[in-house]
C-alpha atoms as a PDB file:
ATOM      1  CA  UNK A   1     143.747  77.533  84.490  1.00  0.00           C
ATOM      2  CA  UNK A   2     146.243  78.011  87.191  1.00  0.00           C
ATOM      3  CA  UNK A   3     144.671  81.622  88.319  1.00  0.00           C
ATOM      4  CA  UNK A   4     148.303  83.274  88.343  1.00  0.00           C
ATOM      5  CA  UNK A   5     149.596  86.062  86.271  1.00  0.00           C
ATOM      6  CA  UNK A   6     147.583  87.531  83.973  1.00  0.00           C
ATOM      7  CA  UNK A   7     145.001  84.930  84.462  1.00  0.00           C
ATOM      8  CA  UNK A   8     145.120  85.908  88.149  1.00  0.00           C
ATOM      9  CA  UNK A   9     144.053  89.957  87.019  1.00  0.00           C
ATOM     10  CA  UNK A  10     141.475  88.558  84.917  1.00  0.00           C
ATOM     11  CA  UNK A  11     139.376  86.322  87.462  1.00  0.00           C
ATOM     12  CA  UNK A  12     139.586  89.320  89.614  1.00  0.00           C
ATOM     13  CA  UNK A  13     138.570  91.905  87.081  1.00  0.00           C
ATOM     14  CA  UNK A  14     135.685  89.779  86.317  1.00  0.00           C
ATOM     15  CA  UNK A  15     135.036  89.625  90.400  1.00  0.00           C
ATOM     16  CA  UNK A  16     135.207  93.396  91.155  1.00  0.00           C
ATOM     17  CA  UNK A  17     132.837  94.073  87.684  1.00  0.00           C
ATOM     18  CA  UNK A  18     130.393  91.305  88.738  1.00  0.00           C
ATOM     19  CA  UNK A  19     130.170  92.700  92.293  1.00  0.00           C
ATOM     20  CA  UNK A  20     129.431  96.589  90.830  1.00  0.00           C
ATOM     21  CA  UNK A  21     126.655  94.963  89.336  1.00  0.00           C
ATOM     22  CA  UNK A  22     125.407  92.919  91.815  1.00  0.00           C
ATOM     23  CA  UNK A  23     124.995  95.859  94.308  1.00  0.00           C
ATOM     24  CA  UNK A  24     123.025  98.087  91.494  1.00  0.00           C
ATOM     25  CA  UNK A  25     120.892  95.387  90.945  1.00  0.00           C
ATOM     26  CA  UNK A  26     120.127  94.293  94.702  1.00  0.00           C
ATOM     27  CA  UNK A  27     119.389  98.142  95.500  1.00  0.00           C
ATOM     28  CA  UNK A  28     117.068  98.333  92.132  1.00  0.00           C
ATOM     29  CA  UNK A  29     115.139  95.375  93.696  1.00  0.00           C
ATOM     30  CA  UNK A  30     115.021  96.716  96.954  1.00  0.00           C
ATOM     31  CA  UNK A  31     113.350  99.588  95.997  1.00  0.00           C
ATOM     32  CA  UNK A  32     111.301  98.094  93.941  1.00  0.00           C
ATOM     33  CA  UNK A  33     109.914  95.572  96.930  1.00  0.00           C
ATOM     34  CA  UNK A  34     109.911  97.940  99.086  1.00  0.00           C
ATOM     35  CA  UNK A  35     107.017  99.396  97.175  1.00  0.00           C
ATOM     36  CA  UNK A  36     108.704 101.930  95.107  1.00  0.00           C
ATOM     37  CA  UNK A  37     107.045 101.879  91.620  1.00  0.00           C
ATOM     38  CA  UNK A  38     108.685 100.211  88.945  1.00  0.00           C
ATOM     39  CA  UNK A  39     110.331 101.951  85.900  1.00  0.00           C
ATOM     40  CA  UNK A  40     110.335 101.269  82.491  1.00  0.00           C
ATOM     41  CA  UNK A  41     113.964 100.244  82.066  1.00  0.00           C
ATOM     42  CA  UNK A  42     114.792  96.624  81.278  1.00  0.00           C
ATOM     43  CA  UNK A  43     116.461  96.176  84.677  1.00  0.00           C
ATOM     44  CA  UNK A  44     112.889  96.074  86.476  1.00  0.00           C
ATOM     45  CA  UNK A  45     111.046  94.148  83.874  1.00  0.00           C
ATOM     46  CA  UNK A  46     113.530  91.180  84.289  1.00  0.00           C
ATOM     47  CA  UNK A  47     113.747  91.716  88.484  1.00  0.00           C
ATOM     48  CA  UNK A  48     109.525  91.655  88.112  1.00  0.00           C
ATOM     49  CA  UNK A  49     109.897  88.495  85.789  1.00  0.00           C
ATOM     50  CA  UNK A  50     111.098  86.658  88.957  1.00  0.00           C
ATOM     51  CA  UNK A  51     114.848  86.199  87.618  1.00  0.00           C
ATOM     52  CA  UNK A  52     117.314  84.832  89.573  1.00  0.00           C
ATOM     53  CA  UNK A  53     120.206  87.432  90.833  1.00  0.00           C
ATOM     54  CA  UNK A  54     122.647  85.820  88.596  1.00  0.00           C
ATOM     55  CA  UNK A  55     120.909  85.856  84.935  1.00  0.00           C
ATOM     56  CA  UNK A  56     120.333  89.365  86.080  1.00  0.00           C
ATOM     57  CA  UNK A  57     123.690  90.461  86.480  1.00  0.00           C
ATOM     58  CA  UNK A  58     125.187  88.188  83.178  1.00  0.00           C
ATOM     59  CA  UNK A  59     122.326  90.304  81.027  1.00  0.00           C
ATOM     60  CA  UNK A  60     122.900  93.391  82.365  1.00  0.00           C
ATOM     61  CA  UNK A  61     126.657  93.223  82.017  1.00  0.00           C
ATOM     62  CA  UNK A  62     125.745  91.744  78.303  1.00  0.00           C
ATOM     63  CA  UNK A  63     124.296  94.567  77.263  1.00  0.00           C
ATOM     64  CA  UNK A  64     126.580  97.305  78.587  1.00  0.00           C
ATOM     65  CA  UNK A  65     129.349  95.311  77.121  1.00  0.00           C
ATOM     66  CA  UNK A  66     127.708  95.122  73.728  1.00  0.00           C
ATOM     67  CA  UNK A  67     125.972  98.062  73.448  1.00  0.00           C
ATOM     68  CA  UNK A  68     128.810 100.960  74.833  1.00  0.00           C
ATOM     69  CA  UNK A  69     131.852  99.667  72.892  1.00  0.00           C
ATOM     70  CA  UNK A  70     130.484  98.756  69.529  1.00  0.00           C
ATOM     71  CA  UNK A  71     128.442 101.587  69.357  1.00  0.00           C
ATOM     72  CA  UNK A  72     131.368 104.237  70.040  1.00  0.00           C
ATOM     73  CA  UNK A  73     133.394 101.812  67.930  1.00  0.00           C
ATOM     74  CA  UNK A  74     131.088 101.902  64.749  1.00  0.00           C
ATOM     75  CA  UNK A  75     130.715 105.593  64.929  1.00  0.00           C
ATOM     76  CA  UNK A  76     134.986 106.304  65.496  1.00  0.00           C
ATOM     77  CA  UNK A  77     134.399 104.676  61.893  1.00  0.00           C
ATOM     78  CA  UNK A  78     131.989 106.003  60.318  1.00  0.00           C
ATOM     79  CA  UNK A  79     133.510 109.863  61.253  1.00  0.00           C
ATOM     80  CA  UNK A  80     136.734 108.913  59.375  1.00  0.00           C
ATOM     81  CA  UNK A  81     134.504 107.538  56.114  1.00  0.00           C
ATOM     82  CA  UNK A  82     132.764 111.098  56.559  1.00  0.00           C
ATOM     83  CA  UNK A  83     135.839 112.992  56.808  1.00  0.00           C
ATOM     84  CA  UNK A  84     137.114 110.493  53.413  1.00  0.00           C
ATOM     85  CA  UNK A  85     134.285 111.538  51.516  1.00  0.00           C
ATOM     86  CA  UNK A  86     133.446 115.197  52.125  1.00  0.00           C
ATOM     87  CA  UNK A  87     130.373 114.897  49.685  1.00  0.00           C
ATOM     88  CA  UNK A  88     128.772 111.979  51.545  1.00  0.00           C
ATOM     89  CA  UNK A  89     128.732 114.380  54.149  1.00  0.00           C
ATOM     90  CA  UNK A  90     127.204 117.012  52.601  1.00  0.00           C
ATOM     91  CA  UNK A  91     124.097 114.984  52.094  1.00  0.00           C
ATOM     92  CA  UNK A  92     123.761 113.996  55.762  1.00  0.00           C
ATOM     93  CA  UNK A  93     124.475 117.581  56.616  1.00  0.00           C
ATOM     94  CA  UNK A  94     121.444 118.193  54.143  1.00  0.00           C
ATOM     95  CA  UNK A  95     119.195 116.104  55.749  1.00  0.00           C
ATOM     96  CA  UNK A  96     120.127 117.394  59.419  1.00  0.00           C
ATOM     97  CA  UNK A  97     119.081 120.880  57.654  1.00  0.00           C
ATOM     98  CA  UNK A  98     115.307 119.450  57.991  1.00  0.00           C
ATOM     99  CA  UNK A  99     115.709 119.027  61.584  1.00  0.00           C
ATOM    100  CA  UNK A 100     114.767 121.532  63.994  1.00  0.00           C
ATOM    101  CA  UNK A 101     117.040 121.342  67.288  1.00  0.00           C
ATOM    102  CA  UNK A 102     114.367 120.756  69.517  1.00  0.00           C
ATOM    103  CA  UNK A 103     113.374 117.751  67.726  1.00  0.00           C
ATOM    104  CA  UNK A 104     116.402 115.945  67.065  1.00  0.00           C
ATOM    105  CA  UNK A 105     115.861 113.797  70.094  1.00  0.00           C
ATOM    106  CA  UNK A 106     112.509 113.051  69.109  1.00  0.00           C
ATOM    107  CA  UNK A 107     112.098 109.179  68.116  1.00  0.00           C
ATOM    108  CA  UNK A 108     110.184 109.622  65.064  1.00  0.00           C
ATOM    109  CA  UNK A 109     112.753 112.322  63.859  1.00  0.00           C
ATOM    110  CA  UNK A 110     115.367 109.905  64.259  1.00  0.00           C
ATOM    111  CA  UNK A 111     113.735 106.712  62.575  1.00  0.00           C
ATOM    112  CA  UNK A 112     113.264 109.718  59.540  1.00  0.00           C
ATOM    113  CA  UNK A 113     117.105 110.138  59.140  1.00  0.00           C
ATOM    114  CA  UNK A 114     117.697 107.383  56.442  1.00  0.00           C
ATOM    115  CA  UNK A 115     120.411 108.700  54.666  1.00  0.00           C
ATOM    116  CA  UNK A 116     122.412 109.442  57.857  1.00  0.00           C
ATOM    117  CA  UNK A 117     121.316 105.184  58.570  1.00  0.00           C
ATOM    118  CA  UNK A 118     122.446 104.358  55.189  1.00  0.00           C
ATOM    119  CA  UNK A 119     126.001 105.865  56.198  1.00  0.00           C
ATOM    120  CA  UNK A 120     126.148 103.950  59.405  1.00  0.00           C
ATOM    121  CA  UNK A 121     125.297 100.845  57.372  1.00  0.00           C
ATOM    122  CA  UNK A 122     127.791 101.199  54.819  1.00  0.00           C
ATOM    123  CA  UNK A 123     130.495 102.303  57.417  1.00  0.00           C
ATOM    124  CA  UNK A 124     129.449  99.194  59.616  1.00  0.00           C
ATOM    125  CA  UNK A 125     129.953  96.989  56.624  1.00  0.00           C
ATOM    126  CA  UNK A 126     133.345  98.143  55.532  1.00  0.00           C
ATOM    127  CA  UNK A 127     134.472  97.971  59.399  1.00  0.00           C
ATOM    128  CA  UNK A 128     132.089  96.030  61.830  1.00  0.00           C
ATOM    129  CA  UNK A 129     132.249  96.611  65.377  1.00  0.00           C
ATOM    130  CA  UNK A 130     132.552  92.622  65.676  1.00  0.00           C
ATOM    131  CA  UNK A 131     134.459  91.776  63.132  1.00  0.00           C
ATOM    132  CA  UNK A 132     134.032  88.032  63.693  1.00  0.00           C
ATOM    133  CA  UNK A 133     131.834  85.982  65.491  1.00  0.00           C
ATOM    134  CA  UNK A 134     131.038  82.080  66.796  1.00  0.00           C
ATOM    135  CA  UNK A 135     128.130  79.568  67.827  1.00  0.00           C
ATOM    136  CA  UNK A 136     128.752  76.490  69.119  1.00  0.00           C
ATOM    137  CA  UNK A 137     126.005  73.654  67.548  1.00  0.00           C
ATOM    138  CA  UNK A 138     124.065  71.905  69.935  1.00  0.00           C
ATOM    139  CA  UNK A 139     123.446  69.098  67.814  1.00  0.00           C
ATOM    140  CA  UNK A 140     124.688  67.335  64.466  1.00  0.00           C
ATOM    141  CA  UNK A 141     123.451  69.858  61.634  1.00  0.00           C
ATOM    142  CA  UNK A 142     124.485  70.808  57.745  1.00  0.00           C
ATOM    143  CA  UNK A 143     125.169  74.028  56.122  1.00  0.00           C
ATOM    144  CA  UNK A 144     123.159  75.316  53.366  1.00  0.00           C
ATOM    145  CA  UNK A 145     126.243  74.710  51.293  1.00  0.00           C
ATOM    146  CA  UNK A 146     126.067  70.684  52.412  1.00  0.00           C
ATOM    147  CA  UNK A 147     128.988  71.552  54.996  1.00  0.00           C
ATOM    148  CA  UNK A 148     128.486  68.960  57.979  1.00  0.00           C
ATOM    149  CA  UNK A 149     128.647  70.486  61.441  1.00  0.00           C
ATOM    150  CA  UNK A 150     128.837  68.173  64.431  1.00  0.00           C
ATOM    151  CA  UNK A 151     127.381  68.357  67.933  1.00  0.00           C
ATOM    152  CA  UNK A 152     130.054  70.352  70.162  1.00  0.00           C
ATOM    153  CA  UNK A 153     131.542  72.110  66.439  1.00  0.00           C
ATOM    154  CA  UNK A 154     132.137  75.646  66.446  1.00  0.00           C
ATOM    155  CA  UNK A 155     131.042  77.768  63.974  1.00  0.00           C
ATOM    156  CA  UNK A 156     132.484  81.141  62.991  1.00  0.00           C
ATOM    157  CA  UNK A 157     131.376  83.674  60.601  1.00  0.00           C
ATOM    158  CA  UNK A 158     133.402  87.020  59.413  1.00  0.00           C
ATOM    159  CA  UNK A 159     131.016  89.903  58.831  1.00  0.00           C
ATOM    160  CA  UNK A 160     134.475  91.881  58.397  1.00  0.00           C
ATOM    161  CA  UNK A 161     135.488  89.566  54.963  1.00  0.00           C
ATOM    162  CA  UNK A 162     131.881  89.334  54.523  1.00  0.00           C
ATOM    163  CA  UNK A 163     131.323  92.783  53.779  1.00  0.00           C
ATOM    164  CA  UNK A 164     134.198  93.168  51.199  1.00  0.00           C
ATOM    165  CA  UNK A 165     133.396  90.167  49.103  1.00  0.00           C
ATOM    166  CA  UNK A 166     132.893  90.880  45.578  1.00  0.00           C
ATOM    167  CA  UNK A 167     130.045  88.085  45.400  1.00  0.00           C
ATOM    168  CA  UNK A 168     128.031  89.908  48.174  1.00  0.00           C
ATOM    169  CA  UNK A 169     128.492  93.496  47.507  1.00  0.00           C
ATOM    170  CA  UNK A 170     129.937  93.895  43.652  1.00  0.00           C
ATOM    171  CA  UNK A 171     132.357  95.393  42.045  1.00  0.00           C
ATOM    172  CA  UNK A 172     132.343  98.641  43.798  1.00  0.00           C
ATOM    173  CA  UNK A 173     132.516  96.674  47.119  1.00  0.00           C
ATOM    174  CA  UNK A 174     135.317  98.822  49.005  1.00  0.00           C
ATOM    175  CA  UNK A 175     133.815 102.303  48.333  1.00  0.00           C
ATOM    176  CA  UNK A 176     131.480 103.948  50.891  1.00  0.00           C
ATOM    177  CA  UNK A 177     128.446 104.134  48.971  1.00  0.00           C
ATOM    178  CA  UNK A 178     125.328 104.928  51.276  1.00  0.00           C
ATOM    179  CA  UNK A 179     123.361 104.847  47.969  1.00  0.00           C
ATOM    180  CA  UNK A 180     123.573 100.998  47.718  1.00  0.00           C
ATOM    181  CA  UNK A 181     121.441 101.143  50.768  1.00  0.00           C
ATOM    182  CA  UNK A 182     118.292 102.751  48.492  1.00  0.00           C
ATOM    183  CA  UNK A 183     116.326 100.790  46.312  1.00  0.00           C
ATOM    184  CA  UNK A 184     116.942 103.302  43.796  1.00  0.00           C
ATOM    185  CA  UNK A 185     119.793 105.062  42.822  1.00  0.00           C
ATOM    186  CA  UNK A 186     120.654 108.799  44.006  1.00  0.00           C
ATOM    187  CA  UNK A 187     121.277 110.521  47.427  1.00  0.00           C
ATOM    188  CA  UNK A 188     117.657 111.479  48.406  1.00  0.00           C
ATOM    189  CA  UNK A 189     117.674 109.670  52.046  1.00  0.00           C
ATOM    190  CA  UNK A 190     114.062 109.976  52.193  1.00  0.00           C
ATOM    191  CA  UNK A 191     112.661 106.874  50.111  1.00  0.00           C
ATOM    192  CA  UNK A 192     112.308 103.865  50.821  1.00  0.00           C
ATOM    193  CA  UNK A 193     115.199 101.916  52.825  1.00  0.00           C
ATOM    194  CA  UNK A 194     116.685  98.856  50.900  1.00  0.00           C
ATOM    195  CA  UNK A 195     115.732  95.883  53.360  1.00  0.00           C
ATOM    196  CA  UNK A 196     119.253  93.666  52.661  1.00  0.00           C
ATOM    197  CA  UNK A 197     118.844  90.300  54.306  1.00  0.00           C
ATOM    198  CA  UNK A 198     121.167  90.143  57.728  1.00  0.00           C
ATOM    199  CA  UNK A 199     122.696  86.909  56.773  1.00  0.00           C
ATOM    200  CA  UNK A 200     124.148  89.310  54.011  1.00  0.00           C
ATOM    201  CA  UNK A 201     124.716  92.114  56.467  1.00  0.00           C
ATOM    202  CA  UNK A 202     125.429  89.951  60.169  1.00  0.00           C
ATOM    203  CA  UNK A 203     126.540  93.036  61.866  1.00  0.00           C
ATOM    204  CA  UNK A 204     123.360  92.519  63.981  1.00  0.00           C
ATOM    205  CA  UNK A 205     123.462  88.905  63.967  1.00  0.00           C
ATOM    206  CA  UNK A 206     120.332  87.166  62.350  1.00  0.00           C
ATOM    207  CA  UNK A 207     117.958  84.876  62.657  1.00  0.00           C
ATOM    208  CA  UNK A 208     116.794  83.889  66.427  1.00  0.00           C
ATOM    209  CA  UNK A 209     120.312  85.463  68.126  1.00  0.00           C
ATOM    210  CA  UNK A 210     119.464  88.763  66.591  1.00  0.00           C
ATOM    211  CA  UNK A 211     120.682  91.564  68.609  1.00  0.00           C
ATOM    212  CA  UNK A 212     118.057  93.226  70.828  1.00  0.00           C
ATOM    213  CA  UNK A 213     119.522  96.473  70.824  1.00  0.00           C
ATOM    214  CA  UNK A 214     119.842  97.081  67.006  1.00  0.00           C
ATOM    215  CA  UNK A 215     117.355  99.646  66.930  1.00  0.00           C
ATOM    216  CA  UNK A 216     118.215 101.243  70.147  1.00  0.00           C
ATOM    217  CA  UNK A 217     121.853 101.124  68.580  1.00  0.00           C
ATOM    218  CA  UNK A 218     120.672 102.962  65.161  1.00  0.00           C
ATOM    219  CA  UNK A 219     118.846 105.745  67.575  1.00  0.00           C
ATOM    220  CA  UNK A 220     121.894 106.595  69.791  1.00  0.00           C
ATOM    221  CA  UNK A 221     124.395 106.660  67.256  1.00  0.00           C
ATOM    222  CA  UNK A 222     121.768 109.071  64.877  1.00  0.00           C
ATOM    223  CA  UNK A 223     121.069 110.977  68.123  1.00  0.00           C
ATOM    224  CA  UNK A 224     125.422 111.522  68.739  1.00  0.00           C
ATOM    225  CA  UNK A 225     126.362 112.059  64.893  1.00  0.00           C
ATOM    226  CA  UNK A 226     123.533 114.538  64.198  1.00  0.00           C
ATOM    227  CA  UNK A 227     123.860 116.679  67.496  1.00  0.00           C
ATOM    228  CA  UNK A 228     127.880 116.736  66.518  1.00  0.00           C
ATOM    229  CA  UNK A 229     127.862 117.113  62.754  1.00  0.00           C
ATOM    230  CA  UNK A 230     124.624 120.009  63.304  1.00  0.00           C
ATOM    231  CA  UNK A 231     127.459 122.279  65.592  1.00  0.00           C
ATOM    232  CA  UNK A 232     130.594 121.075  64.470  1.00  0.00           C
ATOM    233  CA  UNK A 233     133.043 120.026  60.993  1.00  0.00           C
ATOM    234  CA  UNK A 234     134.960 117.225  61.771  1.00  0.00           C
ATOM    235  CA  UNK A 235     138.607 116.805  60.242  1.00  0.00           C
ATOM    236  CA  UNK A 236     141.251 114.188  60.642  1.00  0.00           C
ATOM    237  CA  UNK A 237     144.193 115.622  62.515  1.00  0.00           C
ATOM    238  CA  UNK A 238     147.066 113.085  60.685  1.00  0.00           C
ATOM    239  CA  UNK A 239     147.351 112.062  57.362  1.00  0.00           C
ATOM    240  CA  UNK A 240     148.566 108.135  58.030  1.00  0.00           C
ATOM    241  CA  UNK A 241     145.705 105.659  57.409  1.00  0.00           C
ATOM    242  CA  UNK A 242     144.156 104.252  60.701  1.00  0.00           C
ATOM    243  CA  UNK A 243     144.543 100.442  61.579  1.00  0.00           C
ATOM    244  CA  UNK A 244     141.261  98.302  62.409  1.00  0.00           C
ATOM    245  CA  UNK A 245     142.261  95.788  65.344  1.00  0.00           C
ATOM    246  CA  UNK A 246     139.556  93.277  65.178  1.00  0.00           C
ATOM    247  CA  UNK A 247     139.862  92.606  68.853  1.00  0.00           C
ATOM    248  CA  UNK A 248     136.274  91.396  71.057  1.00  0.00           C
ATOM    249  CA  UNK A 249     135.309  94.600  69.615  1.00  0.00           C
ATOM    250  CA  UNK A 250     136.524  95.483  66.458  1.00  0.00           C
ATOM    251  CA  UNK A 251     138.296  99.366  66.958  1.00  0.00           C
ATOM    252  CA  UNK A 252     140.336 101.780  65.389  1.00  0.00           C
ATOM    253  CA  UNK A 253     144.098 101.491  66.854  1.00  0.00           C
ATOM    254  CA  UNK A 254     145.120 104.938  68.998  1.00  0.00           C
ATOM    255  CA  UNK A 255     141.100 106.139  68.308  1.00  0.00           C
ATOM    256  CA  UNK A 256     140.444 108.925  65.583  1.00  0.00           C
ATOM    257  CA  UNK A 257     142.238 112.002  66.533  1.00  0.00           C
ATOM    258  CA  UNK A 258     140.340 114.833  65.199  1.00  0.00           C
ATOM    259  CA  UNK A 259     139.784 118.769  64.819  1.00  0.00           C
ATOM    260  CA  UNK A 260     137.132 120.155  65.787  1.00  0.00           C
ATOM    261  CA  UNK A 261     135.304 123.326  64.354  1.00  0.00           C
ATOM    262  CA  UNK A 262     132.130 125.211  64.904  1.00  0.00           C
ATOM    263  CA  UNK A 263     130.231 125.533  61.923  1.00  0.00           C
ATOM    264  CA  UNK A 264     130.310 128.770  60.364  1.00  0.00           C
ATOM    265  CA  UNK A 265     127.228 128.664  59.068  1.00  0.00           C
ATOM    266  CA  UNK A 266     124.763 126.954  61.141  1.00  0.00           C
ATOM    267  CA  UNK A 267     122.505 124.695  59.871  1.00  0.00           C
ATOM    268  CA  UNK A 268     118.927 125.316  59.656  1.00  0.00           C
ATOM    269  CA  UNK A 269     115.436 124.243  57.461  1.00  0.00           C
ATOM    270  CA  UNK A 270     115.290 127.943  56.358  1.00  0.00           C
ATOM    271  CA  UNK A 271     118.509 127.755  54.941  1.00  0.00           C
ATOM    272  CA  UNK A 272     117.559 127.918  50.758  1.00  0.00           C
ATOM    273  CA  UNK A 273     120.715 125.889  50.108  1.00  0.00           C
ATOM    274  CA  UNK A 274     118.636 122.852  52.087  1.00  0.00           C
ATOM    275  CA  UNK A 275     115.159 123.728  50.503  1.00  0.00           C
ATOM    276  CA  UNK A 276     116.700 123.713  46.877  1.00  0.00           C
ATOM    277  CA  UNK A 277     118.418 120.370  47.599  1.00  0.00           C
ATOM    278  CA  UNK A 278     115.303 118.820  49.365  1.00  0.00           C
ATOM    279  CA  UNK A 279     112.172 119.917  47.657  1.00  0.00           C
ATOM    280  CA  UNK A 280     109.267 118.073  48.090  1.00  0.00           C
END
């Protein structure tokens, strides 16, 4: 690299970010040796774990880098797939109808919300926030299929082709169907979750390199849909079909450009159109 041009912006884009993070994380420390309890947060476990100032700073910007933009990315998408299929959500709206607004930030309330999971899922399969991924083997190795990988040989996989293959998915592969997520067929979110093996479904990643966040990821993007789809109808404000740029993070080209409404009729668990729909 010659460190001119655009090279030149990058090296110091990566300086100035790295430096933001350094300071947070020498003040976090500070306080923390200078007998201020520790917190919870992930930040003070590692500091505590003796880490050294630079895996401290790589993880932390890791994990705002993959957990902010794929996040926001996978739910741009999975608002448009809503707004495509007004019945699908009906049902989530349904199931939000169980939720009292006090308790919708309430963990266990969240982990309940399978059929509003089961539309993030299929949304995330049709358009994965990383829409293609690599390793790098560390030694010589071969593929289930007999496929010989080398020492040094990079392998990529593409959960974006991956989830539109016939062979994985069927026939009905590019429809959003949040019942294929259900062991049984029908909308009732509230049975059992189909457990679909994440070398089928690498959104997440698998095996070993599975993402750490993946359930914080499911709770913050259930937390943001149901608070918005609870207050407000959601409708696309163009008629063209959006573009997926499968960049470091997959997104939707210009974002989703919406309007907004307040719902009319606000949704409740006395309302006797949810109790009909959801009787026990």
């Amino acid at each position: 690299m010659l460190g001119l041009g655009s090279e030149r912006r990058l090296k110091d884009a990566i300086g100035e970010i790295r430096a933001f993070v350094a300071k947070i994380i020498r003040d976090k420390k500070k306080r923390i040796f200078d007998g201020e309890r520790a917190g919870e947060d992930l930040l003070s476990k590692m500091i505590l774990a003796g880490h050294d100032e630079a895996f401290l700073r790589d993880m932390a910007i890791s994990f705002v880098m993959a957990g902010r933009d794929t996040t926001s990315a996978a739910m741009t998408w999975l608002f448009y797939m809503l707004s495509r299929n007004r019945d699908v959500e009906q049902e989530v709206v349904r199931e939000l109808g169980f939720v009292e607004d006090e308790r919708l930030s309430n963990y266990e309330t969240l982990k309940e919300m399978r059929y509003l999971e089961a539309c993030l899922c299929e949304s995330m399969r049709l358009f994965p926030p990383v829409a293609w991924d690599s390793k790098h083997a560390i030694a010589d190795d071969s593929l289930p299929d007999g496929t010989t990988v080398r020492a040094g040989d990079r392998v990529t996989y593409f959960p974006y082709g991956m989830g539109r293959m016939k062979a994985l998915w069927g026939s009905d592969r590019l429809e959003f169907k949040p019942e294929r997520w259900f062991p049984e067929p029908g909308k009732d979110g509230r049975g059992g979750f189909k457990k679909v093996c994440p070398y089928k479904f690498p959104v997440f990643q698998a095996g070993p390199r599975v993402c750490l966040g993946k359930e914080m990821a499911f709770i913050q993007m259930k937390y943001v849909v149901a608070s918005i789809l609870k207050r407000f109808e959601i409708r696309p404000a163009g008629l063209g079909s959006p573009v997926f740029v499968p960049m470091l993070t997959a997104h939707m080209a210009g974002g989703f450009k919406v309007f907004v409404r307040r719902r009319q009729e606000p949704i409740s668990v006395t309302s006797p159109k949810n109790r009909s729909n959801y009787q026990q």
